[in-house]
PDB file of N, CA and C in Angstrom:
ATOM      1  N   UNK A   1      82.611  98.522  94.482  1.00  0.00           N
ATOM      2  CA  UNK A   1      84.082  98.402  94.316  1.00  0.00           C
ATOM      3  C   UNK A   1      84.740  99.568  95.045  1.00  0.00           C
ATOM      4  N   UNK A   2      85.606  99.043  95.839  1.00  0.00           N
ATOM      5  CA  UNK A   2      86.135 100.480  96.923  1.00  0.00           C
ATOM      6  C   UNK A   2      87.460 100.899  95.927  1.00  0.00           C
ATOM      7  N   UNK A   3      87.756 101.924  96.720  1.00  0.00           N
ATOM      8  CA  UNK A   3      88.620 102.908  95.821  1.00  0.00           C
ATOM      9  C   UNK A   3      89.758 102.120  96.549  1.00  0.00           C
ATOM     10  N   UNK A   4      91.271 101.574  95.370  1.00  0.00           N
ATOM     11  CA  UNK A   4      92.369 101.291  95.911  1.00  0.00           C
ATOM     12  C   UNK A   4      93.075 101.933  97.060  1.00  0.00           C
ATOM     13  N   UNK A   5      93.575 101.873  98.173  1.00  0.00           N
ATOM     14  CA  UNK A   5      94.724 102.678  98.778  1.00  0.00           C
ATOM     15  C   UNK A   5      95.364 103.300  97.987  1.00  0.00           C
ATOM     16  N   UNK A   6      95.628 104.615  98.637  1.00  0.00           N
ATOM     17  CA  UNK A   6      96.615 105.360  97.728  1.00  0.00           C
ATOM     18  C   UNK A   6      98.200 105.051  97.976  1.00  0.00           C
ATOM     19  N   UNK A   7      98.312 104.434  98.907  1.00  0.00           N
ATOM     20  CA  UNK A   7      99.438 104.233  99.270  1.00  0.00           C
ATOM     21  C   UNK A   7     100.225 103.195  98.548  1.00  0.00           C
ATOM     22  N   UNK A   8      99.100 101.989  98.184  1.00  0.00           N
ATOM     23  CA  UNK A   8      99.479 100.926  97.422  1.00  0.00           C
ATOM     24  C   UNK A   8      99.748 101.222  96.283  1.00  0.00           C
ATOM     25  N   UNK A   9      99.047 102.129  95.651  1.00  0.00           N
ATOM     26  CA  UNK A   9      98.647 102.718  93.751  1.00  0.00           C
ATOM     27  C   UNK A   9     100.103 103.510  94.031  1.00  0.00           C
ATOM     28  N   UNK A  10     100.605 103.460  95.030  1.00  0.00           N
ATOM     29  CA  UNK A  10     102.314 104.579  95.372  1.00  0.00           C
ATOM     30  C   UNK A  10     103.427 103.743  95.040  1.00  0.00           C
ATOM     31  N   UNK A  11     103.471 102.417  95.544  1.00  0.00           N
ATOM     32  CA  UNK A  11     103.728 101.486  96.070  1.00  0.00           C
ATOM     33  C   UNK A  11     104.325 101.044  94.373  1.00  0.00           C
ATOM     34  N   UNK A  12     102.910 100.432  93.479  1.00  0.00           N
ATOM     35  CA  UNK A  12     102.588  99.662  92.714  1.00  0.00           C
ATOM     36  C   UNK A  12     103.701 100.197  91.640  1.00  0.00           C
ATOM     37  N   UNK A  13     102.661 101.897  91.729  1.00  0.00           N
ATOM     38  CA  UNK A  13     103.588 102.154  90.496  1.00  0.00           C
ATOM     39  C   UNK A  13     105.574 102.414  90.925  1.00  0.00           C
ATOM     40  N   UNK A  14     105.673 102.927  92.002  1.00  0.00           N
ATOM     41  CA  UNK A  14     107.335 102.650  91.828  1.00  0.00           C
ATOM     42  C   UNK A  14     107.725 101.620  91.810  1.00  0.00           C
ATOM     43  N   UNK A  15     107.390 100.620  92.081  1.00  0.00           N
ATOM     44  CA  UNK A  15     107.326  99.109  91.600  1.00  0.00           C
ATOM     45  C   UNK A  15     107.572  99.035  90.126  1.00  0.00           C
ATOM     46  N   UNK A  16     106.745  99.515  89.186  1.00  0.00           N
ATOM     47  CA  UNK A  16     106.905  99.151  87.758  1.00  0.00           C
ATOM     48  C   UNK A  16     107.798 100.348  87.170  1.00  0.00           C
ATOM     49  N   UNK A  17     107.666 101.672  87.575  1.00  0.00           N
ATOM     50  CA  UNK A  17     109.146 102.596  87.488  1.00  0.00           C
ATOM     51  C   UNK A  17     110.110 101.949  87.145  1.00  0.00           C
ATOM     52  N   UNK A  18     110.493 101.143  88.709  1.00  0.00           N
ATOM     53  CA  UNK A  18     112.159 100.912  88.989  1.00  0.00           C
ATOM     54  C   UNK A  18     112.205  99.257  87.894  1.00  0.00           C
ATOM     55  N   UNK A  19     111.099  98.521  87.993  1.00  0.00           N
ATOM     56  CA  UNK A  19     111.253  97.738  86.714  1.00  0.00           C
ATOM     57  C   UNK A  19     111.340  97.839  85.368  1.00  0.00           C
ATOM     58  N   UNK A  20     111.130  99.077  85.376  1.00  0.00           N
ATOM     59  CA  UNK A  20     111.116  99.346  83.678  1.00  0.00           C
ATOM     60  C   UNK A  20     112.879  99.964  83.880  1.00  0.00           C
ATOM     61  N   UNK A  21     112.952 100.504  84.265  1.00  0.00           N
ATOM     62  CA  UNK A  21     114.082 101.316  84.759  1.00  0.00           C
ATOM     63  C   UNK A  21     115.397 100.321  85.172  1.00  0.00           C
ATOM     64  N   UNK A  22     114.863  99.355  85.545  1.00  0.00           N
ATOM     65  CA  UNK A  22     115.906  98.512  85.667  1.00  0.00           C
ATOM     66  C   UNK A  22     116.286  97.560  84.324  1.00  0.00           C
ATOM     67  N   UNK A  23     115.483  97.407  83.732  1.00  0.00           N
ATOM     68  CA  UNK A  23     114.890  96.730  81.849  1.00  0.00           C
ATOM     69  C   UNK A  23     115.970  97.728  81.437  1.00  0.00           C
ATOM     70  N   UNK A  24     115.674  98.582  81.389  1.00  0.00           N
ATOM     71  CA  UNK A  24     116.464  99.408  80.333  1.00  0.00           C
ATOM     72  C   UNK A  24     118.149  99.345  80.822  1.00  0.00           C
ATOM     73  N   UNK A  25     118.026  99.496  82.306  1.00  0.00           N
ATOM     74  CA  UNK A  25     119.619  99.459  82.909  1.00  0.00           C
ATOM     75  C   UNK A  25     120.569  98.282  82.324  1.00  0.00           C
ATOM     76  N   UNK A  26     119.624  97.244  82.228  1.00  0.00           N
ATOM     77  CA  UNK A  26     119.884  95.919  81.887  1.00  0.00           C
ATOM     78  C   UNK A  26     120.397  95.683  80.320  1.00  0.00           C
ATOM     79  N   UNK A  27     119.494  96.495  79.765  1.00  0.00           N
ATOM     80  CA  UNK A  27     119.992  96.642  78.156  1.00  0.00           C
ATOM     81  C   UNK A  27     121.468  97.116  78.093  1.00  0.00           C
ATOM     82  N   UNK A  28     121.309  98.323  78.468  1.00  0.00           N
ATOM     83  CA  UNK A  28     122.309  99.468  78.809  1.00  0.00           C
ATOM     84  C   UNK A  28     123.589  98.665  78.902  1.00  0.00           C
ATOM     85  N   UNK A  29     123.820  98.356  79.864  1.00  0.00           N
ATOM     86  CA  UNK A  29     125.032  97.512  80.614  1.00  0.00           C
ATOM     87  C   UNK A  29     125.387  96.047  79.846  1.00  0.00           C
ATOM     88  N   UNK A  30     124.121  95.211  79.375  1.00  0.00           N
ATOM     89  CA  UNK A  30     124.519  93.699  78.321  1.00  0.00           C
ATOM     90  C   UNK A  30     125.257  94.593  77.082  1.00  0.00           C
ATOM     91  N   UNK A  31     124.730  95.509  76.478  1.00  0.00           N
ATOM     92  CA  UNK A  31     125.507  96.190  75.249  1.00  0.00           C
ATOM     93  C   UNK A  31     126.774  96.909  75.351  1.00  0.00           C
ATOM     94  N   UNK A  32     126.559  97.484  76.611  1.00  0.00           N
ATOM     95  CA  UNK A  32     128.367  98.240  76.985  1.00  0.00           C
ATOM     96  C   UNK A  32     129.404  96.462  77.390  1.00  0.00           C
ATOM     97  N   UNK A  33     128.397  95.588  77.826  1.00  0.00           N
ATOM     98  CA  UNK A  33     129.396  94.090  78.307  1.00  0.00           C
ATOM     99  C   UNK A  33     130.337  93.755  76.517  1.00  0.00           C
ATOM    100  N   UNK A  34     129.147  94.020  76.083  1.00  0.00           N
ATOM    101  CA  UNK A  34     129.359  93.034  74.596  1.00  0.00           C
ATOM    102  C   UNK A  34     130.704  94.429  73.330  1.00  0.00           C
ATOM    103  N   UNK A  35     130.441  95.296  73.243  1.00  0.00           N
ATOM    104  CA  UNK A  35     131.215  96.319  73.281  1.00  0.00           C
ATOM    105  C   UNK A  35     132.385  96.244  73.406  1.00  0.00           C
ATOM    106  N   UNK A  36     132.328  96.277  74.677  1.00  0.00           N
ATOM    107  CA  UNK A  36     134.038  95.928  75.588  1.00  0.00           C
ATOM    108  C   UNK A  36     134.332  94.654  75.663  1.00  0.00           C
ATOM    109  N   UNK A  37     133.727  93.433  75.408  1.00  0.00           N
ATOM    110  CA  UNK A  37     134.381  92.086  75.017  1.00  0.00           C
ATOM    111  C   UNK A  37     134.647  91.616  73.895  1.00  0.00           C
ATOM    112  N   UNK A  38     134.317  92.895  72.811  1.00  0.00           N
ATOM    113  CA  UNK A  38     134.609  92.615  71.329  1.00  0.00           C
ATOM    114  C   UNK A  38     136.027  93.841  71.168  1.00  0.00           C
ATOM    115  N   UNK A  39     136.122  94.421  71.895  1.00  0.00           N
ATOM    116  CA  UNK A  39     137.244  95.534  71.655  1.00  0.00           C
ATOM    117  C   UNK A  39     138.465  95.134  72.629  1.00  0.00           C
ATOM    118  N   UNK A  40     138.207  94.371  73.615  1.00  0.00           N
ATOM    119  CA  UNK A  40     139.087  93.481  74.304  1.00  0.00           C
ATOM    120  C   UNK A  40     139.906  92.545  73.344  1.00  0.00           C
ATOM    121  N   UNK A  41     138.715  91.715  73.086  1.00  0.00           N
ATOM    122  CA  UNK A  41     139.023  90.531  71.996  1.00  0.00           C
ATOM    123  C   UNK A  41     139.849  91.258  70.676  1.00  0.00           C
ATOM    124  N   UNK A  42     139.793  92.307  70.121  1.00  0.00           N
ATOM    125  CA  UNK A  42     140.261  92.689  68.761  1.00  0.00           C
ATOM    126  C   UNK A  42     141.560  93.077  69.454  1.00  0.00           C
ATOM    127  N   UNK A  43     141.884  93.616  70.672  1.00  0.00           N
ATOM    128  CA  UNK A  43     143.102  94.322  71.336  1.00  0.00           C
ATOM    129  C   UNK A  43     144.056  93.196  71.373  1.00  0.00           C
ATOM    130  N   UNK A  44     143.245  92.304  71.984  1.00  0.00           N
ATOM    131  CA  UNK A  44     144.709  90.663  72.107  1.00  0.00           C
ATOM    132  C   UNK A  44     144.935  90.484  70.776  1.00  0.00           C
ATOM    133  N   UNK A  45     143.930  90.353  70.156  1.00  0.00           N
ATOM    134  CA  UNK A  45     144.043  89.759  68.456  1.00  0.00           C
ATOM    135  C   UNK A  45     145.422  90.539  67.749  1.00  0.00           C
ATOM    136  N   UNK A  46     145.174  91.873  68.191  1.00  0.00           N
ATOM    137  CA  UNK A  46     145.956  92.747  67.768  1.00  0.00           C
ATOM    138  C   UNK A  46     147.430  92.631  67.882  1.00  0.00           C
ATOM    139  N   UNK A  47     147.415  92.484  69.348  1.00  0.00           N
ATOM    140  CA  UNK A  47     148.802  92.506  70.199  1.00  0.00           C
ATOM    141  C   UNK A  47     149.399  91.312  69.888  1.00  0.00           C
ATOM    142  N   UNK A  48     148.878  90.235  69.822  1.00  0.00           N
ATOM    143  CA  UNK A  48     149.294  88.909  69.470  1.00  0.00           C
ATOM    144  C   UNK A  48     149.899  88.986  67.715  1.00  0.00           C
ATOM    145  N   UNK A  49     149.204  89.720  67.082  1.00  0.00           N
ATOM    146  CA  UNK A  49     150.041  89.813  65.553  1.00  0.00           C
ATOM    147  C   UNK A  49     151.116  90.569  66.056  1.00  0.00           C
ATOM    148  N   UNK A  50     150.993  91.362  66.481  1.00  0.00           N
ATOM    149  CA  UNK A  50     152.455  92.555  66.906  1.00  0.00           C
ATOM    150  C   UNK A  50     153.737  91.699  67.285  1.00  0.00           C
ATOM    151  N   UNK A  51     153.298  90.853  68.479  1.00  0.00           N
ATOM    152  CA  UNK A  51     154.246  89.735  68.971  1.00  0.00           C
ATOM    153  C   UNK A  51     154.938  88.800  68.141  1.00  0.00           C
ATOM    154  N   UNK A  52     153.982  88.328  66.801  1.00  0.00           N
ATOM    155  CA  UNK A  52     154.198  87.358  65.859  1.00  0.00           C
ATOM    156  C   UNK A  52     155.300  87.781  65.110  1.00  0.00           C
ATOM    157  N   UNK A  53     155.181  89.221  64.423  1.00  0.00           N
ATOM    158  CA  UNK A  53     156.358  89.891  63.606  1.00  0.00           C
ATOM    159  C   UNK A  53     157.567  90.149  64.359  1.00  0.00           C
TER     160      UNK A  53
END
């Protein structure tokens, strides 16, 4: 069994780095989406009673 390229084992792992790294970016950003479309949503909700009175 020959020894992998090192270049590839370079390769491979910033490969799974920037995927894990991007996993988490992904979390990151769906929870800041959901956040700010529930504090959006409560702001109209809001403004719309204001308008009503």
């Amino acid at each position: 069994m020959k020894k992998p390229d090192m270049a590839f084992v370079g390769i491979l792992g910033i490969a799974m780095a920037l995927a894990v790294y991007a996993g988490i970016a992904a979390v990151f950003f769906y929870i800041l989406y959901r956040v700010i479309k529930a504090a959006v949503k409560k702001g109209i909700i809001e403004a719309h009673e204001e308008m009503k009175q």
